[in-house]
C-alpha atoms as a PDB file:
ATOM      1  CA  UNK A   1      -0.487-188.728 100.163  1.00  0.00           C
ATOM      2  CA  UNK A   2      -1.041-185.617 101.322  1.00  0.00           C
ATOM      3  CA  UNK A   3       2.467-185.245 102.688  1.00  0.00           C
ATOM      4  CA  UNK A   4       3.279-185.864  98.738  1.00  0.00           C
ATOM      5  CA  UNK A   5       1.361-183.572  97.721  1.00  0.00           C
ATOM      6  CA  UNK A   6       2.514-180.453 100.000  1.00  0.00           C
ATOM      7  CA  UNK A   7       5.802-181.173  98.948  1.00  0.00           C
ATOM      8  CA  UNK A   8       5.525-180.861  95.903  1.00  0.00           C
ATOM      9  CA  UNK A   9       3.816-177.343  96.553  1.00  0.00           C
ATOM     10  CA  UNK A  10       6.599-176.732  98.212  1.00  0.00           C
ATOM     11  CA  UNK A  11       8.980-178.111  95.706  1.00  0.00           C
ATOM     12  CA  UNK A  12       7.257-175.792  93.528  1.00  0.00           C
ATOM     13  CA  UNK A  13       7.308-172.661  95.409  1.00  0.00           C
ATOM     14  CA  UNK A  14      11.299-172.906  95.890  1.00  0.00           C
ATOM     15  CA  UNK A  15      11.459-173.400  92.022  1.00  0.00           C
ATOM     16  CA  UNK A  16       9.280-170.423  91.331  1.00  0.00           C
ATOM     17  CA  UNK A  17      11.742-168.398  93.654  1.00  0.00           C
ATOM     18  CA  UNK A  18      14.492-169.820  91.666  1.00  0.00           C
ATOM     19  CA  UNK A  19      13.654-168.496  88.725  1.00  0.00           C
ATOM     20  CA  UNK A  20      13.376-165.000  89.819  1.00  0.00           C
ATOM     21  CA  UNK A  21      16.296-165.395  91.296  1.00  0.00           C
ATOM     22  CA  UNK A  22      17.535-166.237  87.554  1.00  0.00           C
ATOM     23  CA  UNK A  23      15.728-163.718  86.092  1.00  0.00           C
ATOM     24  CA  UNK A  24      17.130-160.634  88.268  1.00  0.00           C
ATOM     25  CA  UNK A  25      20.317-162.275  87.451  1.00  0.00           C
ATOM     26  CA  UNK A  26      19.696-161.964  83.689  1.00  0.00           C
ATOM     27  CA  UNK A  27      18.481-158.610  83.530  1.00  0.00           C
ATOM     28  CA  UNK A  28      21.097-157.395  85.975  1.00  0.00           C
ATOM     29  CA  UNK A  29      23.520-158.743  83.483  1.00  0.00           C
ATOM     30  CA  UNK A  30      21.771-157.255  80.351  1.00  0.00           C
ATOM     31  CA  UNK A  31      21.572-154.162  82.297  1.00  0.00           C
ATOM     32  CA  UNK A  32      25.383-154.072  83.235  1.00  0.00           C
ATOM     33  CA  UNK A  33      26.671-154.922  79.802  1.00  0.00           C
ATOM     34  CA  UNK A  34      23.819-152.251  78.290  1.00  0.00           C
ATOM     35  CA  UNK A  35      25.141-149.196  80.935  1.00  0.00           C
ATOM     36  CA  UNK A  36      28.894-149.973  82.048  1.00  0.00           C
ATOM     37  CA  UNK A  37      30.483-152.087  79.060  1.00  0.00           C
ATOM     38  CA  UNK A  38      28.162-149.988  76.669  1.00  0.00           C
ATOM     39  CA  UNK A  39      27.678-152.903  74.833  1.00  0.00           C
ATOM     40  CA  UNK A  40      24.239-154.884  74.572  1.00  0.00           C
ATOM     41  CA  UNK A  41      23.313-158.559  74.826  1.00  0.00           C
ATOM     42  CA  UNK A  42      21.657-159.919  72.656  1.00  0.00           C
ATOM     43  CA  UNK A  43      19.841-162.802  74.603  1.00  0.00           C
ATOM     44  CA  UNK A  44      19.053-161.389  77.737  1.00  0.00           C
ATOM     45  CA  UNK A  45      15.761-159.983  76.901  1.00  0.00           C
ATOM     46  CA  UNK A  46      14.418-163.145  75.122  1.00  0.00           C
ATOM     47  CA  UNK A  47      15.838-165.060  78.029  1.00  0.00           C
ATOM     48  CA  UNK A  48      14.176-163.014  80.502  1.00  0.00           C
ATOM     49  CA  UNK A  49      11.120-163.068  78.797  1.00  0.00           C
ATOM     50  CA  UNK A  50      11.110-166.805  78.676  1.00  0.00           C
ATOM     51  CA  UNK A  51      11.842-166.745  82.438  1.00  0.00           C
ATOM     52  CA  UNK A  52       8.702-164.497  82.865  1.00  0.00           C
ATOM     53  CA  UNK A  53       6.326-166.895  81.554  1.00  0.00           C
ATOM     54  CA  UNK A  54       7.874-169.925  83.495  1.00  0.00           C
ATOM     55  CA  UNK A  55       7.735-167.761  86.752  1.00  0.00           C
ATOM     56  CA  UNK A  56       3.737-167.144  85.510  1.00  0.00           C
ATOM     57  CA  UNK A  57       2.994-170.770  84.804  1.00  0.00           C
ATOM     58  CA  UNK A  58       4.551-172.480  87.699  1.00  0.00           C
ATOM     59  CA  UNK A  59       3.682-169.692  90.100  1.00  0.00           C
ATOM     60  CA  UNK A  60      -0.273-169.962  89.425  1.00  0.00           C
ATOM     61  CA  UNK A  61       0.178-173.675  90.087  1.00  0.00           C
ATOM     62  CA  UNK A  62       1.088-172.612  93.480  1.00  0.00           C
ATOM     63  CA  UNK A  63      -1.219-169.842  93.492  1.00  0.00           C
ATOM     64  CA  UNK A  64      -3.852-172.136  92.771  1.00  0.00           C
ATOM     65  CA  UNK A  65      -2.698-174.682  95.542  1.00  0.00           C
ATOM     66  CA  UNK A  66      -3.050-171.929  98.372  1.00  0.00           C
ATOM     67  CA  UNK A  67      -5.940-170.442  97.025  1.00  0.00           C
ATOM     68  CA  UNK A  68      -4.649-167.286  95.782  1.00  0.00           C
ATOM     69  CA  UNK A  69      -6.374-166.610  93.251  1.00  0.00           C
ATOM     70  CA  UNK A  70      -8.909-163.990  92.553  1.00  0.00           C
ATOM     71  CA  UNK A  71     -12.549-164.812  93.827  1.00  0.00           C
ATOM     72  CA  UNK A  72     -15.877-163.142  94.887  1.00  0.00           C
ATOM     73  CA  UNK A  73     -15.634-164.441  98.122  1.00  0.00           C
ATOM     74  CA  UNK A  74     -17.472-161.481 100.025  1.00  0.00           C
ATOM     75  CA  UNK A  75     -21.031-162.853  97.514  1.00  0.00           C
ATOM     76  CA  UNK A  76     -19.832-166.439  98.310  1.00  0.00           C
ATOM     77  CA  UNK A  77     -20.474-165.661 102.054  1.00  0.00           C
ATOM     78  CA  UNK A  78     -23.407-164.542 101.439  1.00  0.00           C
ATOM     79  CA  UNK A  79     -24.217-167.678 100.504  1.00  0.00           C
ATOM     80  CA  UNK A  80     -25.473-170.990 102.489  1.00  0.00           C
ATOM     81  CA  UNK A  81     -22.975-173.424 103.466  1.00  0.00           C
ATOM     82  CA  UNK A  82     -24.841-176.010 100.468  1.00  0.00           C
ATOM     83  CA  UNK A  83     -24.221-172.963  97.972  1.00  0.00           C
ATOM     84  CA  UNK A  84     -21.030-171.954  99.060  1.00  0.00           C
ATOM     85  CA  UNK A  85     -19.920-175.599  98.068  1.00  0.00           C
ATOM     86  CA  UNK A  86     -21.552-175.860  94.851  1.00  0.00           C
ATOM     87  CA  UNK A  87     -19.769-172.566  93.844  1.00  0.00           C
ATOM     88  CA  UNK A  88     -16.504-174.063  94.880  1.00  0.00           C
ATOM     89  CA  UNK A  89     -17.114-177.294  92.882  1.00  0.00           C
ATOM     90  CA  UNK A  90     -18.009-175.190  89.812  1.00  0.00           C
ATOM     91  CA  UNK A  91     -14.892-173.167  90.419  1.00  0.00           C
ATOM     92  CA  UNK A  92     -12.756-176.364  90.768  1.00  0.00           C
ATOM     93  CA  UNK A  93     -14.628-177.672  87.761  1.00  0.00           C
ATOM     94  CA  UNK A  94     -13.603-174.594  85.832  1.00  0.00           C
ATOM     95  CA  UNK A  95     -10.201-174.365  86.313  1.00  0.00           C
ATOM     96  CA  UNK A  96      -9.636-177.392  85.455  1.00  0.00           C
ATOM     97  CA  UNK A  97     -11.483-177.706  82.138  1.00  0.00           C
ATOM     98  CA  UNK A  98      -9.656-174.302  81.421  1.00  0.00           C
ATOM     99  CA  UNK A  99      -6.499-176.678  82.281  1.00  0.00           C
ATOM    100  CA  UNK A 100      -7.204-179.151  80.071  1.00  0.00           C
ATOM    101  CA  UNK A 101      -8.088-176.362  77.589  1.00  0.00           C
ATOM    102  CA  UNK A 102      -4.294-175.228  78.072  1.00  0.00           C
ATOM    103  CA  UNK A 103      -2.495-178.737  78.508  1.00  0.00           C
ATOM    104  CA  UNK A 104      -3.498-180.309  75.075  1.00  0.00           C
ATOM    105  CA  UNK A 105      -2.949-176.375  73.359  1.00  0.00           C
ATOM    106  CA  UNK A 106       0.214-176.626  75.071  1.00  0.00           C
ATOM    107  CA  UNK A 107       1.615-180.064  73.906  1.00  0.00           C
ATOM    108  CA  UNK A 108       0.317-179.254  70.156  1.00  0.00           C
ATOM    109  CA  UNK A 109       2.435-176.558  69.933  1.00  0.00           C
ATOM    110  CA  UNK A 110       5.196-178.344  71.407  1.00  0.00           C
ATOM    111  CA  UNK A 111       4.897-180.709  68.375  1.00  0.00           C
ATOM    112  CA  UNK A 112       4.709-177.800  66.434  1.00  0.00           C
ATOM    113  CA  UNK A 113       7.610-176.116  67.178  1.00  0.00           C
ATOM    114  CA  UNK A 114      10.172-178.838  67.818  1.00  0.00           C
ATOM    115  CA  UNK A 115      12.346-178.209  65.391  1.00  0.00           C
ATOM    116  CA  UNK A 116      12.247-174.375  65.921  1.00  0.00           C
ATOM    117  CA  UNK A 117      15.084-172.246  67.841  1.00  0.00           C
ATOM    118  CA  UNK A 118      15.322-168.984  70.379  1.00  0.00           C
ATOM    119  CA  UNK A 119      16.006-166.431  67.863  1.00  0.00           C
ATOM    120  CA  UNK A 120      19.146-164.808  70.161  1.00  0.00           C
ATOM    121  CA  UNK A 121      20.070-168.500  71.301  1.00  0.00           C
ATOM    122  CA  UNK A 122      20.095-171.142  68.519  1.00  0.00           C
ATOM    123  CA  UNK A 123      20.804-173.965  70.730  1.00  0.00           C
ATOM    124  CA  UNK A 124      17.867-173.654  72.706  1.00  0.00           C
ATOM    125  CA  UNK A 125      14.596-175.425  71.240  1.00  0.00           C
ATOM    126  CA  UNK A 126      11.220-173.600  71.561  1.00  0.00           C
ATOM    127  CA  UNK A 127      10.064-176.992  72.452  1.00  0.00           C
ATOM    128  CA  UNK A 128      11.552-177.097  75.498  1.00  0.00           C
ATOM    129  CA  UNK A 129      10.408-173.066  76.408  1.00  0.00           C
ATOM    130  CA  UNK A 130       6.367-174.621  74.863  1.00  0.00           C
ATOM    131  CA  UNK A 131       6.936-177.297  77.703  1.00  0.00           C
ATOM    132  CA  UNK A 132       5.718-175.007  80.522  1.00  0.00           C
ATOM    133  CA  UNK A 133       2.155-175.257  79.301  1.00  0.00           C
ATOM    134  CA  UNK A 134       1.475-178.954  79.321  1.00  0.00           C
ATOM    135  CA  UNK A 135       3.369-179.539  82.282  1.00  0.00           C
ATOM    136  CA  UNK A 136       1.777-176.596  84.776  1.00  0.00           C
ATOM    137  CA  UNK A 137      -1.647-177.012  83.350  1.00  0.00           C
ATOM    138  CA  UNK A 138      -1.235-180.966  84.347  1.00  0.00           C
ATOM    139  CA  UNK A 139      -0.028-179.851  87.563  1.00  0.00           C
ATOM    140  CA  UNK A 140      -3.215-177.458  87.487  1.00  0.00           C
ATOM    141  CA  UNK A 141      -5.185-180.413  87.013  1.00  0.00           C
ATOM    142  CA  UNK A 142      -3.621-182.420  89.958  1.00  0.00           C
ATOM    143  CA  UNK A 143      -4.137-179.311  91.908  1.00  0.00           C
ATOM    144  CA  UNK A 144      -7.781-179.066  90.961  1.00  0.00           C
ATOM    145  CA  UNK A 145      -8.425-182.659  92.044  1.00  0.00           C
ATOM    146  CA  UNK A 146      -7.583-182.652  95.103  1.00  0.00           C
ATOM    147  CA  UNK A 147      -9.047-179.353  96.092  1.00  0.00           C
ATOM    148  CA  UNK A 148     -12.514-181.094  94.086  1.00  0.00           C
ATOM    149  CA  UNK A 149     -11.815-184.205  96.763  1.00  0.00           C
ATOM    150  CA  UNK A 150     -11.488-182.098  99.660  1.00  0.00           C
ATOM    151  CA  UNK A 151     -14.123-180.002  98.955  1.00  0.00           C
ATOM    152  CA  UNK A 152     -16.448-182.433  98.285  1.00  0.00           C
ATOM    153  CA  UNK A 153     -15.572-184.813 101.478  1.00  0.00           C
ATOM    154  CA  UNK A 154     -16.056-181.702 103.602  1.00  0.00           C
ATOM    155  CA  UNK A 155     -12.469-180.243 104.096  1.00  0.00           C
ATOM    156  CA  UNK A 156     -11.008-177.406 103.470  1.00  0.00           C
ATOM    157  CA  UNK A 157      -7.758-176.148 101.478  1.00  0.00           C
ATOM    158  CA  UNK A 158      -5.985-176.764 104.818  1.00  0.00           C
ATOM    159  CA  UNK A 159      -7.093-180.668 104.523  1.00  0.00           C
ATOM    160  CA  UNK A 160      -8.810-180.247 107.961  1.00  0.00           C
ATOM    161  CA  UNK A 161     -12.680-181.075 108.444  1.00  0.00           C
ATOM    162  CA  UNK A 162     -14.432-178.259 108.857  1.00  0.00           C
ATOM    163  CA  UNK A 163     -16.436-177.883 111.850  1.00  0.00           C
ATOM    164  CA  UNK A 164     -19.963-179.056 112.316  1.00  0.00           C
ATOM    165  CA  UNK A 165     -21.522-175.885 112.763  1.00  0.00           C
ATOM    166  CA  UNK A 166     -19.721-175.122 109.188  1.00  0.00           C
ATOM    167  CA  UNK A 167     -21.244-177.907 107.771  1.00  0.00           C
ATOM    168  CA  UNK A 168     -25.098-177.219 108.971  1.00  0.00           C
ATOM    169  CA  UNK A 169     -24.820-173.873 107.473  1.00  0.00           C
ATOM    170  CA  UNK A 170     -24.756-172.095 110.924  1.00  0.00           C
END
C-alpha cells in the first residue's frame, strides 16, 4: 500500500513537470510567432492559461503529499506532543472538507459546461479543462487520509514511527 501510494506521488510529480514542460513550450511558441513571424496565435494564451491551473491543481496534490504547504509550525512547537497532534488532525480535517468543498463544485460545473468550447480552440470541451477540480481535490482527499491514518497511528509524513521520546512529549 504504501509503495502504491508513493508512486503515485511520484507519478504525479513527473506529470506536474510535464506540464511545465508543455507550458514553456506553448509560450515559447506564442512568443516566437508574436516577435519573429510578427504574427500572433491565437490559442497560446488560453492554452497556457489552462496549463497554469492544471500545473496549480496537480502540483498542490503533491505539495500536500510532502507537506509543503504553508503552516505555523514555529506555534505548533510550542506546543505538547498531545497538541501538536490535535492541530495536525484539525489541519488534515480541514483540507479535506475544503476538498470535498472543491470536488463536488468541481464536477457541477463539469456538468455545466459540457457542451461548452475553448474560445481560441473549438474542439476542445471546457469539460475536460473543469476536470482538474474533481479529480485533484479527490486525490486531495486520498492524500488527506492517509496523512489522518498516519498521524493518528503515531507516524509521521515519512510513514516511520516516531520515536518514543516524541510520543511522551519529551
Amino acid at each position: 500500500m504504501r509503495k502504491a501510494y508513493d508512486g503515485m506521488v511520484a507519478i504525479l510529480e513527473v506529470y506536474s513537470g510535464g506540464l511545465i514542460l508543455v507550458m514553456l513550450g506553448v509560450v515559447l511558441v506564442g512568443v516566437f510567432y508574436r516577435y519573429v513571424i510578427n504574427e500572433a496565435l491565437s490559442w497560446y494564451d488560453e492554452f497556457a492559461g489552462f496549463i497554469l491551473v492544471w500545473l496549480t491543481m496537480y502540483g498542490s496534490v503533491v505539495g500536500l503529499a510532502r507537506g509543503k504547504h504553508i503552516s505555523f509550525e514555529t506555534l505548533v512547537e510550542k506546543l505538547p506532543r498531545r497538541g501538536q497532534r490535535v492541530v495536525e488532525i484539525f489541519g488534515i480535517l480541514c483540507v479535506m472538507m475544503f476538498s470535498v468543498v472543491v470536488l463536488t463544485s468541481g464536477w457541477e460545473l463539469i456538468r455545466e459546461m459540457a457542451e461548452e468550447t475553448a474560445v481560441s480552440i473549438p474542439e476542445i470541451k471546457m469539460a475536460w479543462i473543469y476536470s482538474v477540480m474533481p479529480i485533484s481535490a479527490a486525490l486531495m482527499i486520498l492524500v488527506g487520509a492517509v496523512q489522518l491514518v498516519r498521524t493518528i497511528s503515531g507516524k509521521g509524513l515519512s510513514g516511520e514511527a516516531r520515536p518514543k521520546a516524541m510520543e511522551e512529549g519529551q
